[in-house]
Protein backbone atom coordinates (compact mmCIF):
# COMPACT_ATOMS: atom_id res chain seq x y z
CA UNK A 1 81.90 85.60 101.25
CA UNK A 2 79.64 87.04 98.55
CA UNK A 3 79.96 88.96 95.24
CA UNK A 4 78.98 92.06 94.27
CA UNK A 5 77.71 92.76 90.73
CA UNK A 6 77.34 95.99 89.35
CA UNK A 7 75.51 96.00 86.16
CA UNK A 8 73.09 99.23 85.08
CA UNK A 9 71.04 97.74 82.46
CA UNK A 10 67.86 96.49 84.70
CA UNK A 11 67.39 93.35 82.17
CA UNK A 12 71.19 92.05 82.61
CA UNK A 13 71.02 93.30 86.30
CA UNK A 14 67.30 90.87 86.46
CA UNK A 15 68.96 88.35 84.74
CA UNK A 16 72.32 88.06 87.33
CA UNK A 17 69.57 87.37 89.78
CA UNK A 18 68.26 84.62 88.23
CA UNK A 19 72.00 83.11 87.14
CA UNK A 20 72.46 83.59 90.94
CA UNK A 21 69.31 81.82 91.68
CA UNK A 22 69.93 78.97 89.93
CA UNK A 23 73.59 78.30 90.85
CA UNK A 24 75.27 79.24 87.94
CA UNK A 25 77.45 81.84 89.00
CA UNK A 26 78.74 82.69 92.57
CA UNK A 27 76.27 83.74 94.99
CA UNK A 28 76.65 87.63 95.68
CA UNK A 29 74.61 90.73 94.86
CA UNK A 30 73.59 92.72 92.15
CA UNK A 31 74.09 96.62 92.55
CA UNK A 32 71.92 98.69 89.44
CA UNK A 33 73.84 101.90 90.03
CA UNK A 34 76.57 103.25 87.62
CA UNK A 35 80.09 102.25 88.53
CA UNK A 36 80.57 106.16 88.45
CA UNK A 37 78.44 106.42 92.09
CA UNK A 38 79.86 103.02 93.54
CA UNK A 39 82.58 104.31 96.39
CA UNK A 40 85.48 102.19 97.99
CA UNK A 41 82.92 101.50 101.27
CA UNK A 42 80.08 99.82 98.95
CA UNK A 43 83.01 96.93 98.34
CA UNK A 44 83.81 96.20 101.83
CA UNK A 45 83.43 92.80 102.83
CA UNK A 46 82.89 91.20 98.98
CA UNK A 47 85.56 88.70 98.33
CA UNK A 48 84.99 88.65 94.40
CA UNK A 49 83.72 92.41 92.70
CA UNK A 50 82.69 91.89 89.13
CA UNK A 51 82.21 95.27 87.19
CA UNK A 52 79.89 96.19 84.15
CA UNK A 53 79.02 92.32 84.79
CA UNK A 54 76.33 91.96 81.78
CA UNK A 55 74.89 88.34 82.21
CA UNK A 56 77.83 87.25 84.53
CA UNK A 57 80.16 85.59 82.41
CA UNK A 58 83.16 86.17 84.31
CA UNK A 59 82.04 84.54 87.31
CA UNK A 60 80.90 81.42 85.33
CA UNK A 61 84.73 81.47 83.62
CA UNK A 62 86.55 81.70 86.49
CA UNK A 63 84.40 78.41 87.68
CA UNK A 64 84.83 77.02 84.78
CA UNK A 65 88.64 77.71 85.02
CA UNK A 66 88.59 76.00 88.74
CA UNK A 67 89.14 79.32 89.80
CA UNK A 68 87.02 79.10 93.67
CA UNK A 69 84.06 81.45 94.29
CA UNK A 70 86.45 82.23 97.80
CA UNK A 71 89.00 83.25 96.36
CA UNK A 72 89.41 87.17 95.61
CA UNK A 73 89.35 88.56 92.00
CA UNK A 74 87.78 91.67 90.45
CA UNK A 75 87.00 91.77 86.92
CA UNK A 76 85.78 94.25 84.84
CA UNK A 77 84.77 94.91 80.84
CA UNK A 78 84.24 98.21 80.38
CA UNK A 79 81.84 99.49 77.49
CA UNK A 80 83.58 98.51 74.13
CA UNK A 81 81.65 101.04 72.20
CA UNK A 82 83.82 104.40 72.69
CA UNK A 83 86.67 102.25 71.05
CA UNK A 84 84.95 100.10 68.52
CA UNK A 85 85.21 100.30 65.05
CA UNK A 86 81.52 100.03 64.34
CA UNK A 87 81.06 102.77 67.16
CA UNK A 88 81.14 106.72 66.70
CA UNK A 89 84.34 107.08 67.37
CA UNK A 90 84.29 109.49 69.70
CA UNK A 91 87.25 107.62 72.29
CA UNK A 92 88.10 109.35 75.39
CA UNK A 93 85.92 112.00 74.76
CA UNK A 94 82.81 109.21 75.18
CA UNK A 95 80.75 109.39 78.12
CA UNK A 96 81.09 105.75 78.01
CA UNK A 97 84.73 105.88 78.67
CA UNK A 98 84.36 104.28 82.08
CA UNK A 99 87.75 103.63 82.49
CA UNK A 100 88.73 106.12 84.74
CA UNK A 101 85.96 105.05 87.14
CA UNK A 102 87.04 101.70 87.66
CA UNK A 103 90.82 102.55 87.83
CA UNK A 104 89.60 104.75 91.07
CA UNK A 105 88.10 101.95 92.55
CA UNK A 106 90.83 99.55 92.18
CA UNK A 107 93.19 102.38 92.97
CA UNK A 108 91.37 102.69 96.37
CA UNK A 109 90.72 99.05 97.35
CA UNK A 110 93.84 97.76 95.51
CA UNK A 111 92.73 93.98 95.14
CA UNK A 112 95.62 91.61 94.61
CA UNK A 113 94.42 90.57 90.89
CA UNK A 114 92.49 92.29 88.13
CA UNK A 115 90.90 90.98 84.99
CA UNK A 116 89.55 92.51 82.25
CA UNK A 117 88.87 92.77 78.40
CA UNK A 118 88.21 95.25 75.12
CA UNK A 119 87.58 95.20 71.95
CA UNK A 120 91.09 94.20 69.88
CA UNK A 121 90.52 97.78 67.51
CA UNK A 122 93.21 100.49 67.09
CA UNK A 123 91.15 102.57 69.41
CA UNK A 124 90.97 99.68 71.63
CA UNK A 125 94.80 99.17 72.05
CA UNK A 126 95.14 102.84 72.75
CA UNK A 127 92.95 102.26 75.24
CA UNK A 128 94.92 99.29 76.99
CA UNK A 129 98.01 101.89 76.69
CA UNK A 130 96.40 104.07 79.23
CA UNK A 131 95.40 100.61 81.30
CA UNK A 132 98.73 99.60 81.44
CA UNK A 133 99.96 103.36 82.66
CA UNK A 134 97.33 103.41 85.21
CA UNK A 135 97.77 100.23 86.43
CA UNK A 136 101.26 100.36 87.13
CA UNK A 137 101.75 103.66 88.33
CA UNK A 138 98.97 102.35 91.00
CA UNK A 139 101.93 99.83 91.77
CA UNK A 140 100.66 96.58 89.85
CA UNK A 141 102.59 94.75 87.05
CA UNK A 142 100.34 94.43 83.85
CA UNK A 143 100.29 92.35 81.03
CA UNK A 144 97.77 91.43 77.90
CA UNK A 145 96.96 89.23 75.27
CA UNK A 146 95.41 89.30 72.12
CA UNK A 147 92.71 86.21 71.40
CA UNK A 148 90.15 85.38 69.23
CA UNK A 149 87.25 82.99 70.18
CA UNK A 150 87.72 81.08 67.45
CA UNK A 151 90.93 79.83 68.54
CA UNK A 152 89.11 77.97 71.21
CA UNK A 153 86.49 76.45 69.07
CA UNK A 154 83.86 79.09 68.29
CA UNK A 155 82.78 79.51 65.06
CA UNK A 156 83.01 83.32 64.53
CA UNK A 157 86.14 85.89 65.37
CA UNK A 158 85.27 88.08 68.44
CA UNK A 159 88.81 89.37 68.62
CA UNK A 160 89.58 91.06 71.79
CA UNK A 161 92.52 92.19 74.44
CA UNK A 162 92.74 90.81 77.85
CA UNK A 163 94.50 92.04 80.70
CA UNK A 164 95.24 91.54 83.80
CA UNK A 165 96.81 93.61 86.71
CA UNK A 166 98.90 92.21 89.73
CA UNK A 167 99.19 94.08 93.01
CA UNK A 168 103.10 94.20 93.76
CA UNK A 169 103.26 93.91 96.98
CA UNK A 170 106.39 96.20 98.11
CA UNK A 171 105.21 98.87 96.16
CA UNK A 172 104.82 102.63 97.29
CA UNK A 173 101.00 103.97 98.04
CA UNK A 174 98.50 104.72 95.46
CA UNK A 175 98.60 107.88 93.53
CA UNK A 176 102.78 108.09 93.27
CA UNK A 177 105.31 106.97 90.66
CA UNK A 178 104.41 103.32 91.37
CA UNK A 179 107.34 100.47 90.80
CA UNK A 180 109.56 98.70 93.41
CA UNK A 181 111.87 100.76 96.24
CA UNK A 182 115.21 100.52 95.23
CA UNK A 183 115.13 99.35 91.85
CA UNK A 184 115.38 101.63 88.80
CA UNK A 185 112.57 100.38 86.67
CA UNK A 186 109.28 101.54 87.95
CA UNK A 187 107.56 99.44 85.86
CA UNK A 188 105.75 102.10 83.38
CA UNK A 189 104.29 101.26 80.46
CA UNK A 190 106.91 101.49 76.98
CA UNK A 191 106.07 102.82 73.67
CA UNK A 192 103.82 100.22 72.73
CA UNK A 193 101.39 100.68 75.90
CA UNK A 194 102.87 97.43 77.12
CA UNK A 195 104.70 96.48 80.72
CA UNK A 196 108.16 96.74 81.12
CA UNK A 197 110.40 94.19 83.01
CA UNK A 198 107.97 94.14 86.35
CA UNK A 199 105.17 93.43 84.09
CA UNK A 200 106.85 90.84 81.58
CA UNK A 201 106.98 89.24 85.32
CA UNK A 202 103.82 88.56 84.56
CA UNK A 203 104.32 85.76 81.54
CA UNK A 204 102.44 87.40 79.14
CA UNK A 205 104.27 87.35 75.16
CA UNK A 206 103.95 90.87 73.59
CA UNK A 207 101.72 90.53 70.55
CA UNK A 208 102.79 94.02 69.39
CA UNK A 209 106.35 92.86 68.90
CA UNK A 210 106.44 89.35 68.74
CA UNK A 211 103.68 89.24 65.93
CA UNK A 212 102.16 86.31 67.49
CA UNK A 213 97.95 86.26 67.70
CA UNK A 214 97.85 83.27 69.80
CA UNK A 215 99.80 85.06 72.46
CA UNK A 216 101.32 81.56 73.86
CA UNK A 217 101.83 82.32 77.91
CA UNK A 218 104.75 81.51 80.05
CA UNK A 219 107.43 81.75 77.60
CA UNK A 220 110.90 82.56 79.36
CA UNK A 221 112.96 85.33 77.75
CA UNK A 222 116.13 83.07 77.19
CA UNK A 223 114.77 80.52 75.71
CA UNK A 224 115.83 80.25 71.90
CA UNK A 225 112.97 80.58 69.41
CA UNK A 226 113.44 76.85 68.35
CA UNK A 227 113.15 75.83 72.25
CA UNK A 228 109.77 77.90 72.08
CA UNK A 229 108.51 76.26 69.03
CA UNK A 230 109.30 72.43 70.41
CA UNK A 231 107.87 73.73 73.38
CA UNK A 232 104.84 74.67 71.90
CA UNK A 233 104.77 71.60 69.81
CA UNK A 234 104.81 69.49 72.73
CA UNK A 235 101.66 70.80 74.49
CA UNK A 236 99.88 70.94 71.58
CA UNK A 237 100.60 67.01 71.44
CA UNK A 238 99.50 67.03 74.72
CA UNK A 239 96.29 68.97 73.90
CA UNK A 240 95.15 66.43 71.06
CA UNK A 241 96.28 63.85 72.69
CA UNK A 242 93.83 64.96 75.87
CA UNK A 243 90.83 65.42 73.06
CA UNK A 244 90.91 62.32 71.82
CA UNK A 245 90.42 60.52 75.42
CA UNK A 246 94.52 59.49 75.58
CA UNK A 247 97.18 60.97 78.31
CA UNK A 248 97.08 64.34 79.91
CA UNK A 249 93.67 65.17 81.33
CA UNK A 250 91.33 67.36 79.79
CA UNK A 251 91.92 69.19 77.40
CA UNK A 252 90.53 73.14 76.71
CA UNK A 253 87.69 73.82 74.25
CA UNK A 254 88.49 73.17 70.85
CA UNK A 255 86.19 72.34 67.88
CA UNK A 256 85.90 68.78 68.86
CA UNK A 257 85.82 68.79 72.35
CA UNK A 258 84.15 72.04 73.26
CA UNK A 259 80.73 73.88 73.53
CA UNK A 260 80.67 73.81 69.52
CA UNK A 261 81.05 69.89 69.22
CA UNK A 262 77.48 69.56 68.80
CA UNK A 263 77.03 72.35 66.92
CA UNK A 264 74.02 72.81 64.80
CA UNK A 265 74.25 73.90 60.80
CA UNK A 266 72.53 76.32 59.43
CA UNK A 267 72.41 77.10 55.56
CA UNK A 268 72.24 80.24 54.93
CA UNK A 269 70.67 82.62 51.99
CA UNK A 270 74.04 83.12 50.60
CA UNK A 271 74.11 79.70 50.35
CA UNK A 272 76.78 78.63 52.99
CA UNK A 273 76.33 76.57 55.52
CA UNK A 274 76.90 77.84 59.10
CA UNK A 275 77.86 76.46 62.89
CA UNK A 276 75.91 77.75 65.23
CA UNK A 277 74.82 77.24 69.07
CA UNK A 278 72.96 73.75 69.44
CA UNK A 279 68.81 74.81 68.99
CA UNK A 280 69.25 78.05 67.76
CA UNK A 281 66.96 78.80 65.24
CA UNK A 282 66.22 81.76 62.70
CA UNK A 283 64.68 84.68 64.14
CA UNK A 284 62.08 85.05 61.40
CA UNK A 285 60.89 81.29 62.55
CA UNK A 286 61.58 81.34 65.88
CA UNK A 287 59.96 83.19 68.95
CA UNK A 288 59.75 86.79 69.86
CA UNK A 289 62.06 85.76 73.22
CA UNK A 290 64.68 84.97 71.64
CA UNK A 291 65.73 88.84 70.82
CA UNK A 292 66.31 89.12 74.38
CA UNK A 293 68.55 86.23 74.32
CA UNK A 294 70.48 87.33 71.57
CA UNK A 295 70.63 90.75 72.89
CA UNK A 296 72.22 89.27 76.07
CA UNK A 297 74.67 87.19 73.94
CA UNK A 298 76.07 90.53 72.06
CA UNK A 299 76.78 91.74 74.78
CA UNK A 300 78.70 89.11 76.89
CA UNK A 301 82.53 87.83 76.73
CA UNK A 302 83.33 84.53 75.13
CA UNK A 303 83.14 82.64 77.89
CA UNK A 304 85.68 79.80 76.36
CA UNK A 305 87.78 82.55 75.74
CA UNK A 306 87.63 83.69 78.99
CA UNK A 307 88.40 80.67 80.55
CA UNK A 308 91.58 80.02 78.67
CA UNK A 309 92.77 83.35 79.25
CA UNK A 310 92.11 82.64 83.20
CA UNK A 311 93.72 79.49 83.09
CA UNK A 312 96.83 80.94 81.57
CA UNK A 313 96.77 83.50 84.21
CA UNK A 314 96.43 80.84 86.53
CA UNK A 315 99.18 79.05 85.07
CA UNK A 316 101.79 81.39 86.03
CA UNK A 317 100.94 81.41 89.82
CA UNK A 318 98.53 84.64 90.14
């Protein structure tokens, strides 16, 4: 079965095409119009629904990730800039808080899984607290991390939450209290915007308490902290060990065996050197096409960073 993209901007939207053209990203189709006129009927039949898609990097993650173009997923970044800290500020209250739009859809259709990401900002995590409420009084557990896309070998920050919703499948309909008949906990959200127990089922550490920014997945709740750390330890033995060409398969991007292994360096006028994408150029000495490039680039996920986070997700059986 096909995907459906919806993506406004009429240069992303042209450039999906052309990603679908060529093979890079599942085969589907590309709908222009604002997710706010797209109605539960429009995603009949579409296995995989990818919302405010940009230049498809979800779909090419979730390949990546060995995550099939069959199998049923929507994702969904909604606009950062309400909740950004180089935005206006303006929240809620932005016309860009599109939120509410996609929670309708989902609400409606109720896929099984859920992706999505936002920008890691004070704003942003008030943001996920409404996520979180939405999501699971719609009856789905919820969890989210916190990573940065240097942590899987790019070289700048790009800090930024990602969540992920999982239909329960016992639950009431859409619109009540959500949670599980017969069990107390209905799975709301706690002070911290983050799932209780039916969304800790989930795997996902809590950054806000824990402290941890590399939000390791999968950890069980008994386990001592010095059984986590060996833990830990051990796979990241296993990791190196898979970089360097010994035991354990590959291994996921990292500074030596990612996308930035062949990094180019640039020096720059305040007289550091920097990594950057193999071929890339300064604008001032490069062509005028390349603004449209970069333009498309702001505005995408980190697609390593994606594809760790899906594998993780993967990882504990979703």
């Amino acid at each position: 079965m096909i995907a459906y993209y919806n993506e406004f901007d009429p240069k992303a939207a042209a450039w999906l095409r052309e990603l679908i053209k060529q093979g890079h990203i599942a085969d589907g189709v590309v709908d222009e119009r604002s997710i706010e006129h797209v109605t539960p009927s429009d995603l009949q039949g579409f296995t995989q629904c990818h919302f405010f898609a940009g230049i498809g990097v979800w779909s090419y993650a979730l390949r990546s990730a060995g995550w099939a173009d069959d199998r049923p997923v929507w994702t969904g970044s909604c606009p950062c800039q309400p909740f950004s800290a180089a935005g206006k500020g303006a929240g809620f209250a932005d016309e860009r808080h599109l939120w509410p739009a996609f929670h309708h859809l989902i609400s409606q259709c109720r896929p099984d899984i859920v992706l999505g990401e936002q920008v890691a900002s004070k704003d942003g995590l008030n943001w996920l607290d409404l996520v979180h409420a939405d999501l699971e009084a719609t009856g789905y557990a919820s969890g989210a991390v916190d990573l940065c896309a240097a942590g899987v070998g790019a070289p700048h920050i790009r800090q930024r939450l990602w969540w992920v919703g999982s239909r329960l499948g016992d639950t009431v309909s859409a619109g009540s209290q959500g949670g599980i008949p017969g069990r107390q906990d209905t799975g709301r959200a706690d002070q911290y915007g983050h799932a209780g127990r039916n969304g800790a089922a989930i795997g996902m550490a809590d950054t806000k308490r824990t402290g941890f920014r590399d939000c390791r997945c999968g950890v069980d709740e008994e386990e001592t902290r010095g059984e986590q750390e060996k833990k830990w330890e051990r796979e990241r033995i296993r990791s190196v060990s898979s970089a360097d060409g010994g035991v354990g398969g590959s291994a996921r991007p990292s500074p030596t065996n990612g996308f930035w292994r062949d990094a180019d360096w640039l020096f720059c006028r305040d007289g550091k050197w920097r990594p950057v994408e193999p071929s890339t150029f300064p604008l001032a000495h490069g062509a005028a096409k390349r603004v449209g490039r970069l333009r498309g680039y702001g505005n995408a996920i980190n697609a390593e960073t994606a594809q760790a986070f899906i594998e993780s997700v993967m990882d504990q059986g979703l």
